[in-house]
Protein backbone atom coordinates (compact mmCIF):
# COMPACT_ATOMS: atom_id res chain seq x y z
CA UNK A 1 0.00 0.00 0.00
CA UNK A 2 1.44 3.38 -1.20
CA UNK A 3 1.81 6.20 1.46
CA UNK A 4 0.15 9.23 0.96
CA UNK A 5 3.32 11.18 0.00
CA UNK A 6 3.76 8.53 -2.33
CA UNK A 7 0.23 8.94 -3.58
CA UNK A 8 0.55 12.62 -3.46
CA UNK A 9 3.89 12.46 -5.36
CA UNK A 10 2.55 10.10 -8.32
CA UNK A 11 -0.73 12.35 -8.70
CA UNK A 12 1.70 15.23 -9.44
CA UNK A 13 3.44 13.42 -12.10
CA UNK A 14 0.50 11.79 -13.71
CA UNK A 15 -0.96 15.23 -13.71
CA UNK A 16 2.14 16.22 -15.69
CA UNK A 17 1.84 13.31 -18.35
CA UNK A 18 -1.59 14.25 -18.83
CA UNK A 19 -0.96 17.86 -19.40
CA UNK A 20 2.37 16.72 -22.48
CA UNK A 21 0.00 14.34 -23.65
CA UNK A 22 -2.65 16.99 -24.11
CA UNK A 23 0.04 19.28 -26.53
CA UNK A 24 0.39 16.01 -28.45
CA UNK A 25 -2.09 17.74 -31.09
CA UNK A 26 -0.25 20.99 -31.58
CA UNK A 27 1.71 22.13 -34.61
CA UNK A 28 4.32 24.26 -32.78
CA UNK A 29 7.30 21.63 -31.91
CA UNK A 30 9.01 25.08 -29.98
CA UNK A 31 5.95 25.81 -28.29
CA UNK A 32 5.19 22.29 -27.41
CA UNK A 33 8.62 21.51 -26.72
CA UNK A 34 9.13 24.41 -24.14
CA UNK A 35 5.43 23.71 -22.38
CA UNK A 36 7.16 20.27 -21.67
CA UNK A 37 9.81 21.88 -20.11
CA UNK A 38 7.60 24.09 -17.54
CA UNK A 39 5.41 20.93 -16.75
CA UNK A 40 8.47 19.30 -15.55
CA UNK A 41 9.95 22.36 -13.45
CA UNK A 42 6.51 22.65 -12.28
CA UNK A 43 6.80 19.27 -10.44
CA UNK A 44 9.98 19.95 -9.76
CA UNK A 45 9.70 22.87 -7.76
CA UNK A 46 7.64 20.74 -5.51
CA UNK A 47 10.24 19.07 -3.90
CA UNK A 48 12.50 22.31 -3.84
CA UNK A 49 12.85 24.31 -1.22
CA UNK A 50 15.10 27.82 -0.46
CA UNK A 51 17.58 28.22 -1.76
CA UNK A 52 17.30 25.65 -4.62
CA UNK A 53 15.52 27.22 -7.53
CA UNK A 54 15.08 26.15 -11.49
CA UNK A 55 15.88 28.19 -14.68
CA UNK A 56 16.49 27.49 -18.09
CA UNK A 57 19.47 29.18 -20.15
CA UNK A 58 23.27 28.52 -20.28
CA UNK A 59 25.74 27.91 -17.82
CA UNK A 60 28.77 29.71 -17.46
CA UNK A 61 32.38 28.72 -15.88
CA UNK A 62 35.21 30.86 -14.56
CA UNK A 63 37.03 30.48 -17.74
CA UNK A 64 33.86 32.11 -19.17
CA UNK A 65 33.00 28.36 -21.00
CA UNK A 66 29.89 28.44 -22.05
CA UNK A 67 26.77 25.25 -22.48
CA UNK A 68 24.61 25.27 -24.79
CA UNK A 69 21.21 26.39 -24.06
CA UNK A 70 20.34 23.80 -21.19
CA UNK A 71 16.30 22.89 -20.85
CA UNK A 72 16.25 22.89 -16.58
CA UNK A 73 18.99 24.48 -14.37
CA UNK A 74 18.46 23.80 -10.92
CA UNK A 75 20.68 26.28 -8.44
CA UNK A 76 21.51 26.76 -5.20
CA UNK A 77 21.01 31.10 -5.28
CA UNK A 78 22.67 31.45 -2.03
CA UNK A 79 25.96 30.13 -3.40
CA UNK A 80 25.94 32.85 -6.39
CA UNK A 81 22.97 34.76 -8.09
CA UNK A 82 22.45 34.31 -12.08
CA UNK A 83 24.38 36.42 -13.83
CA UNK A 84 21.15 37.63 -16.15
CA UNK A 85 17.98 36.53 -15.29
CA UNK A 86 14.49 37.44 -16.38
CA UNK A 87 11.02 35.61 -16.10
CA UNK A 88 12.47 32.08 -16.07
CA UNK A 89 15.60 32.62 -18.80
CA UNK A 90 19.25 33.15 -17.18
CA UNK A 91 23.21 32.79 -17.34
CA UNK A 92 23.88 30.61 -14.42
CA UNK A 93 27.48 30.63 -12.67
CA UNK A 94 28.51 27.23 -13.43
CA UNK A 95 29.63 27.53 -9.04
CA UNK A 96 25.75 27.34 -7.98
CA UNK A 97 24.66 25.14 -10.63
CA UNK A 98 23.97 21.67 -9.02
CA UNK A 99 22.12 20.20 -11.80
CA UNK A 100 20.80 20.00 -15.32
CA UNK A 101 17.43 18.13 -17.31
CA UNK A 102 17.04 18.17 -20.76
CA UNK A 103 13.46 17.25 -21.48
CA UNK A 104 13.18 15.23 -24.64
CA UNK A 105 9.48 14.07 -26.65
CA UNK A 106 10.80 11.05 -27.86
CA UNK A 107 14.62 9.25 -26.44
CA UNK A 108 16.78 7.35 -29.11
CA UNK A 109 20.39 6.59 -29.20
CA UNK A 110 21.22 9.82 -31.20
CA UNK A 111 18.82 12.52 -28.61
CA UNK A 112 20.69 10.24 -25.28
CA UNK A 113 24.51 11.56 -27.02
CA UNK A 114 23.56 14.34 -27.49
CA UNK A 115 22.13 15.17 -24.13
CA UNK A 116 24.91 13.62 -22.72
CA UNK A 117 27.11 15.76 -24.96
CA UNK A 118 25.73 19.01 -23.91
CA UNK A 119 26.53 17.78 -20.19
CA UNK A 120 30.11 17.99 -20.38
């Protein structure tokens, strides 16, 4: 028997599948693409609390390396502050960056490199 945080927790997500399943019918592969990618920092900010927060943008290190634009950026904000950030868009300090998600439709051999890729 399933606890109710357990419950609670797989209500959230279901309620997220339902929601990406619902875009299933749009035209707009951007649109539909980034809607997936708030439905998932939706849930994820559920289980996040202060100081850990979630962006999307690029990632930069003290040698001023730069990723490529990364889907979810979850930071801690009291190690550093974005560098630029507006609405849910940012340059993230590579320092207070303490993970990434790329949210993908569909999950082959080719999208799992290149996800991978843009880790390192």
């Amino acid at each position: 028997m399933a606890t109710l945080i357990q419950q609670f927790a797989t209500a959230i997500v279901r309620g997220m599948l339902e929601r990406a399943k619902a875009l299933s019918g749009l035209d707009q592969n951007l649109l539909k693409g980034e809607l997936r990618e708030l439905f998932v920092s939706e849930v994820l900010k559920c289980y996040l609390s202060y100081p850990f927060e979630i962006g999307s943008g690029i990632i930069i290190n003290q040698r001023g390396n730069e990723s490529s634009q990364t889907d979810i950026v979850i930071y801690d904000a009291s190690v550093l502050p974005p560098f630029i950030k507006g609405q849910h868009l940012g340059v993230y300090p590579a320092e207070c960056v303490l993970a990434t998600v790329e949210v993908k439709s569909d999950l082959g051999p080719d999208e799992l490199l290149s996800s991978e890729k843009a880790a390192k």
